[in-house]
Each structure stands twice: as C-alpha cells, then as structure tokens.
Protein backbone atom coordinates (compact mmCIF):
# COMPACT_ATOMS: atom_id res chain seq x y z
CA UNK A 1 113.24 18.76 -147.96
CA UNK A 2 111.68 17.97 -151.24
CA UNK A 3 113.52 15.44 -153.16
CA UNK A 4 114.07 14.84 -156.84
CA UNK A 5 113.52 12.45 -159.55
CA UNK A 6 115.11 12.62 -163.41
CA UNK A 7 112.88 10.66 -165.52
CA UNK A 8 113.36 9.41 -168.80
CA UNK A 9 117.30 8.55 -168.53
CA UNK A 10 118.54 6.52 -171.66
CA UNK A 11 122.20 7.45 -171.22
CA UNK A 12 125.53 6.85 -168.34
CA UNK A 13 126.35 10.59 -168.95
CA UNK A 14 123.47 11.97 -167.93
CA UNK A 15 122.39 9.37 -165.18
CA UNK A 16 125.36 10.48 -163.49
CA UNK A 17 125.22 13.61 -164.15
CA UNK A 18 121.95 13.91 -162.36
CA UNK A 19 122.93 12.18 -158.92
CA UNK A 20 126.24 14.14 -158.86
CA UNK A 21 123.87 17.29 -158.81
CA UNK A 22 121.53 15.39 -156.00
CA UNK A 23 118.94 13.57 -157.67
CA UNK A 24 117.32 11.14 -155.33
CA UNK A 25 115.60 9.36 -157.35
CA UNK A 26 116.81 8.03 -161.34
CA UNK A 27 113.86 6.74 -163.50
CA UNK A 28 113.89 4.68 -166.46
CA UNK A 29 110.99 4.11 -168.82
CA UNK A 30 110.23 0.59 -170.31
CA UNK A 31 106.90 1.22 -171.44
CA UNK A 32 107.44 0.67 -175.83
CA UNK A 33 105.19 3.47 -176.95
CA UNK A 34 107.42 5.92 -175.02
CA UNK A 35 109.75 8.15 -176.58
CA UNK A 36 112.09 7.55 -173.83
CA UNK A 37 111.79 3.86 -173.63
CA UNK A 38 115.19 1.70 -173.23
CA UNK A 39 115.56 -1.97 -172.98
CA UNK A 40 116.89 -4.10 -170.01
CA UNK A 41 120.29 -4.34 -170.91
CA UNK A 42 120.71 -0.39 -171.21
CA UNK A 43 119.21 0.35 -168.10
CA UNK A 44 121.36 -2.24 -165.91
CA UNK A 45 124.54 -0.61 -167.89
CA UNK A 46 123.30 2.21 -166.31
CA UNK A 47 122.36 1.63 -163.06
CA UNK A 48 125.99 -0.18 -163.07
CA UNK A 49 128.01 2.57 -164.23
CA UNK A 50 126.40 4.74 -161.75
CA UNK A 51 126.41 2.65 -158.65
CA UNK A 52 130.17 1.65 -159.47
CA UNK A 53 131.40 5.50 -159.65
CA UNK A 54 129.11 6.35 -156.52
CA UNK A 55 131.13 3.93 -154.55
CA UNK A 56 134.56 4.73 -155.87
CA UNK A 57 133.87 7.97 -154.61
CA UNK A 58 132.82 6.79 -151.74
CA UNK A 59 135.57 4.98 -150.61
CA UNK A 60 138.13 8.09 -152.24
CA UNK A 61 136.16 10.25 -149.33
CA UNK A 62 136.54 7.29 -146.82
CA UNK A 63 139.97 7.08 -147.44
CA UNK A 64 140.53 10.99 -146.92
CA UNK A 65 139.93 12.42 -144.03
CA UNK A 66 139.67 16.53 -145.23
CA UNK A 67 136.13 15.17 -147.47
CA UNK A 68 132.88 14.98 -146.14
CA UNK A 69 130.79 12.07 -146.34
CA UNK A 70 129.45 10.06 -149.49
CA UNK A 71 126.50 7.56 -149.23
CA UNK A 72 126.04 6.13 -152.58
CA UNK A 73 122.99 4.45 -151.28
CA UNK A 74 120.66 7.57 -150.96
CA UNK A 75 119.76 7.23 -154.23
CA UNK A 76 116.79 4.93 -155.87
CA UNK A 77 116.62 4.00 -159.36
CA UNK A 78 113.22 3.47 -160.84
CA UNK A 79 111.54 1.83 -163.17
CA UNK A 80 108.44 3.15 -165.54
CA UNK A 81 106.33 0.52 -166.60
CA UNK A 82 102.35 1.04 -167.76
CA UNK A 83 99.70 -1.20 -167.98
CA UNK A 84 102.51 -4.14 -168.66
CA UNK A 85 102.48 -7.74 -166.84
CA UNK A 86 103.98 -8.39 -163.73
CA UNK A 87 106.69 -11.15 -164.76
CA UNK A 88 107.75 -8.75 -167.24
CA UNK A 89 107.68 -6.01 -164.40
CA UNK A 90 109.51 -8.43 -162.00
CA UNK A 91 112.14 -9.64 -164.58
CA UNK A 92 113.01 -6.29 -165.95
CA UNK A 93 113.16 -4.59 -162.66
CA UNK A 94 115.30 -7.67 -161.05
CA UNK A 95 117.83 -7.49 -164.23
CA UNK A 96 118.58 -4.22 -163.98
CA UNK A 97 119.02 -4.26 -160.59
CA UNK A 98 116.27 -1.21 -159.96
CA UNK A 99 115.23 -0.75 -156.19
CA UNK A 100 111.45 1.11 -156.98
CA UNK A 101 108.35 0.42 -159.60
CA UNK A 102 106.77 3.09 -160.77
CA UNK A 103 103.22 2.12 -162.26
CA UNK A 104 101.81 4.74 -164.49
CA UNK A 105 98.80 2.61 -166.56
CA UNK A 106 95.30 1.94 -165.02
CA UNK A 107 96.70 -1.01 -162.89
CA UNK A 108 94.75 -2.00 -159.73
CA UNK A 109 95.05 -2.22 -156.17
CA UNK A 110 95.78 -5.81 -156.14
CA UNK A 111 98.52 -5.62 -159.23
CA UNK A 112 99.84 -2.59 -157.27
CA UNK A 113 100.14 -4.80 -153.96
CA UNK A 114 101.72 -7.49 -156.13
CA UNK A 115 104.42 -5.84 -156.89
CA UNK A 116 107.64 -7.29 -155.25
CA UNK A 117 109.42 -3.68 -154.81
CA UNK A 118 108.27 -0.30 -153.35
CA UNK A 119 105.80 1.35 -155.51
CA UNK A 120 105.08 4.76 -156.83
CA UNK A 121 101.40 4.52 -158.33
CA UNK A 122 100.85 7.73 -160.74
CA UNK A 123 97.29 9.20 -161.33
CA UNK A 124 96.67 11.35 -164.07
CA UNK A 125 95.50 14.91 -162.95
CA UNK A 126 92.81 17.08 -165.59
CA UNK A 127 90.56 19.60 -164.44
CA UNK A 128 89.64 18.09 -161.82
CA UNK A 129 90.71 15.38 -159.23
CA UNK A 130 89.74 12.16 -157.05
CA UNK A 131 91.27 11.44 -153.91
CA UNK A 132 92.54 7.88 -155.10
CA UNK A 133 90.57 5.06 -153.40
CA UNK A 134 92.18 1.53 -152.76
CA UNK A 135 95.40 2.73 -153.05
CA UNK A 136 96.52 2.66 -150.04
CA UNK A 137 99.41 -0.44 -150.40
CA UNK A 138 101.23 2.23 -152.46
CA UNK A 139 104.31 3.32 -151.09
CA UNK A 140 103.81 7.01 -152.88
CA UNK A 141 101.42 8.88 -155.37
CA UNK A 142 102.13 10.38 -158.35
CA UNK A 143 100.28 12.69 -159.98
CA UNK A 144 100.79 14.10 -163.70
CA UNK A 145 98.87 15.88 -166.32
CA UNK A 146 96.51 13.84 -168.62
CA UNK A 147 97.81 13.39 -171.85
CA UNK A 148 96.71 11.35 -175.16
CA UNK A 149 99.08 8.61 -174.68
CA UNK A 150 98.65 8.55 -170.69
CA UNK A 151 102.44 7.98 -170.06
CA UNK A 152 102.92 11.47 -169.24
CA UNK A 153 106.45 13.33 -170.37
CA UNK A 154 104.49 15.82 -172.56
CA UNK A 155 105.91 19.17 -170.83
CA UNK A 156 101.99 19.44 -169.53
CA UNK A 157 101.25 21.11 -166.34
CA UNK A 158 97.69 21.16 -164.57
CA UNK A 159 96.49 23.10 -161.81
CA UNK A 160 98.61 22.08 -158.48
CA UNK A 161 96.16 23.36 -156.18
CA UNK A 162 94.26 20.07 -156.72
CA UNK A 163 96.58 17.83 -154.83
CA UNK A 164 97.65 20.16 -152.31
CA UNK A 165 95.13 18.51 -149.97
CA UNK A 166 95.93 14.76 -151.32
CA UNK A 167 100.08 15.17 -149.98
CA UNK A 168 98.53 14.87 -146.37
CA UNK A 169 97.58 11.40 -146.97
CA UNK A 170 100.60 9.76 -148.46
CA UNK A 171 104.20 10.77 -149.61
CA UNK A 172 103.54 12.98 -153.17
CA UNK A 173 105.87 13.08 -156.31
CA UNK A 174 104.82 15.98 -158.49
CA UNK A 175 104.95 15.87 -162.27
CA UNK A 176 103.99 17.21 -165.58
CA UNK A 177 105.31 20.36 -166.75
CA UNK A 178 108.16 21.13 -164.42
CA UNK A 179 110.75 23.42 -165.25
CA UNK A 180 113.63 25.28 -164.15
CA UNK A 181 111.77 27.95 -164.27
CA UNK A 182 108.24 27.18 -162.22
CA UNK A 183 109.40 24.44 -159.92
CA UNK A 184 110.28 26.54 -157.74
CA UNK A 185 106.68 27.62 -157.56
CA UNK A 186 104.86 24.29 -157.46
CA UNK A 187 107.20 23.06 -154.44
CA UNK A 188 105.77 26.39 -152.59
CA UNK A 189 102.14 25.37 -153.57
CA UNK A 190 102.04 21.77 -153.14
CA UNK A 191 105.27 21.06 -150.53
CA UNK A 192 105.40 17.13 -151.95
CA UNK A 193 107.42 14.63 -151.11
CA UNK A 194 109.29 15.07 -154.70
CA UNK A 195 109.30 16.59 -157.73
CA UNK A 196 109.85 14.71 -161.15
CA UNK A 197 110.65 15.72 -164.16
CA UNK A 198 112.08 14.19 -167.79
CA UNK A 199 110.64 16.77 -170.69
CA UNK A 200 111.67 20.37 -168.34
CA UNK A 201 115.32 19.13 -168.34
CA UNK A 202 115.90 17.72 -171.78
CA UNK A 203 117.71 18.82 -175.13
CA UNK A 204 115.44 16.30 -176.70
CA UNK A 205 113.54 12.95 -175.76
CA UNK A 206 115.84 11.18 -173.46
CA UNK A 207 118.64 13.34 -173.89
CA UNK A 208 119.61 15.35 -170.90
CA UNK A 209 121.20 19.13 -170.66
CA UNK A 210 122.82 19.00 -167.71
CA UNK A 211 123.00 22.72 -167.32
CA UNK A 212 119.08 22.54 -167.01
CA UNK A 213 119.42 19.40 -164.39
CA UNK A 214 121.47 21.74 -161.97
CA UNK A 215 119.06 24.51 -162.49
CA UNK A 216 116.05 22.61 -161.64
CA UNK A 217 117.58 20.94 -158.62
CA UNK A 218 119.08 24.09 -157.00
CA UNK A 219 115.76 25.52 -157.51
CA UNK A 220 113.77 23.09 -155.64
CA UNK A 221 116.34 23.19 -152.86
CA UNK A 222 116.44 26.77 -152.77
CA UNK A 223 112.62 26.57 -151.67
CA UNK A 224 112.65 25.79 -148.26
C-alpha cells in the first residue's frame, strides 16, 4: 500500500487533522527561504499535541473492548532541511522530537550518511533523470520537480515515467504537483513507496484544507 506524507505543516489543527485521515508520514520545513518554514519551538508543539492525542486515543480504544486497534506509533514526523549544517540538523530534529530527516539541498553522500536519523534524500526531477549514484546510505528517495528555489512545494509536476524504473532500487516518495485530482494517476504509473504532497492540499502556504487532505488520501488508497 502506498503511504502518505503532508508536507509543509505549520499548525496543531491540521497536523492532526492529517494523521486522523491516515497520513503516515507529517513533514515540517525548516529551511528559511521557504514559505512554509516554522521554527523549533512550533514544530515540537506540534509533534506534542499530536503524539499526546494519538495516545489518549489509544488507550480510550484499549480501554474499550467494542474499538479496534490504535497504534499511535505508525506515524513519522519529518523534518525538511536543505543545504543547512548538521548540528543545526541534529539540534532541531532532536528538539522537536522528529523521528526522520528529509534532505532536499545538494548535500552529499557522506553528509547524508552523517545524519543521526533515517533519511529521505530528494532529487530534483526536469526533463530528464539520473539514476542517483552514491546514494545508497539513504533510507528512501525523493524525487520532485525542479524549481527556481530548489525546495520544491511549487504545485510542479514532471513526467513520472522517469522514475518508474528508479522505485526498484530503493523505497520512492513521489512529489511535485500532486493533487486530489491526479494522484490517483501517478500511484498507478509509478507504484512508490509514498506520495507527498504540501501545495495540492493547501488553502494557502502552510495552511491546510482538510477537506482536500481526505480527498487526496482516499484517493491514493483507493488505487490498489
């Protein structure tokens, strides 16, 4: 099953929001020239407020016996960093109490292995593609359409048929462009690993509609 990541949270509301709809994966963005950046503080209010509801429900359905099962754990929360150094990547992530890095700047293998946490390294897709060499301490790629700033979140798509190939070699995330509407699609063309997605489901930059959320999540579970 293809999972799902909801990028570019700056807000409880919507963080929660998104895993109560089955988001595996929450992503915050702490790279400055980003629309969607937040600070430390924010981010671990977040990842609090979430974890701490998670488990209240969990124990509610623990101590009921007509509800199914709640893990709180199954979900990840992730942080966005670019081209940034790694005590501020290590301090940041450690704070806020984040479980994945997500490096989406032209860092190298050895600041990718370097990284104390799981990594998702992102590669930035135009018309055409490399297989990405060097790579391979990653824990998952991530590929999104090139953009002028490079930090991706531009509502951009590019042609998925270039990394169809490139899933077979490592766990995928899909990005750039995503909707309600075409996700479905690119999960049929590409079958990754996941699917992410901040501009598709947003009001505005960093603001969450949570109508979209639900759309674009039944939609890529829909596509079996």
């Amino acid at each position: 099953m293809t999972r799902v990541k909801i990028c570019g949270l700056t807000r409880e509301e919507d963080a929660l929001a998104a895993a109560l709809m089955g988001a595996d994966f929450l992503g915050f963005v702490f790279v400055p020239s980003s629309r969607r950046c937040i600070d430390a503080d924010r981010a671990k209010r977040i990842v609090h407020y979430v974890r701490g509801w998670m488990k209240q429900e969990h124990d509610r359905r623990l101590a009921d016996a007509r509800c199914a099962p709640f893990d709180p754990r199954e979900i990840r929360f992730v942080g966005v960093f670019a081209n940034q150094p790694r005590d501020l990547v290590d301090a940041v992530t450690k704070y806020a109490g984040l479980d994945v890095i997500q490096l989406h700047g032209d860092e190298s293998p050895d600041e990718v292995a370097a990284m104390r946490l799981p990594v998702i390294k992102a590669f930035r897709v135009g018309d055409e593609l490399s297989r990405p060499v060097g790579y391979g301490m990653a824990h998952w790629y991530l590929f999104d359409a090139a953009s002028a700033n490079g930090l991706g979140g531009t509502g951009t798509r590019f042609d998925w048929r270039l990394v169809r190939e490139i899933s077979e070699d490592k766990p995928l995330f899909l990005a750039g462009g995503l909707t309600p509407e075409n996700v479905g699609e690119a999960v049929a063309t590409v079958r990754p690993f996941a699917v992410d997605v901040a501009s598709g489901v947003e009001s505005e930059p960093g603001i969450k509609d949570h109508e979209k959320i639900r759309a674009f999540i039944d939609n890529v579970r829909s596509e079996v």
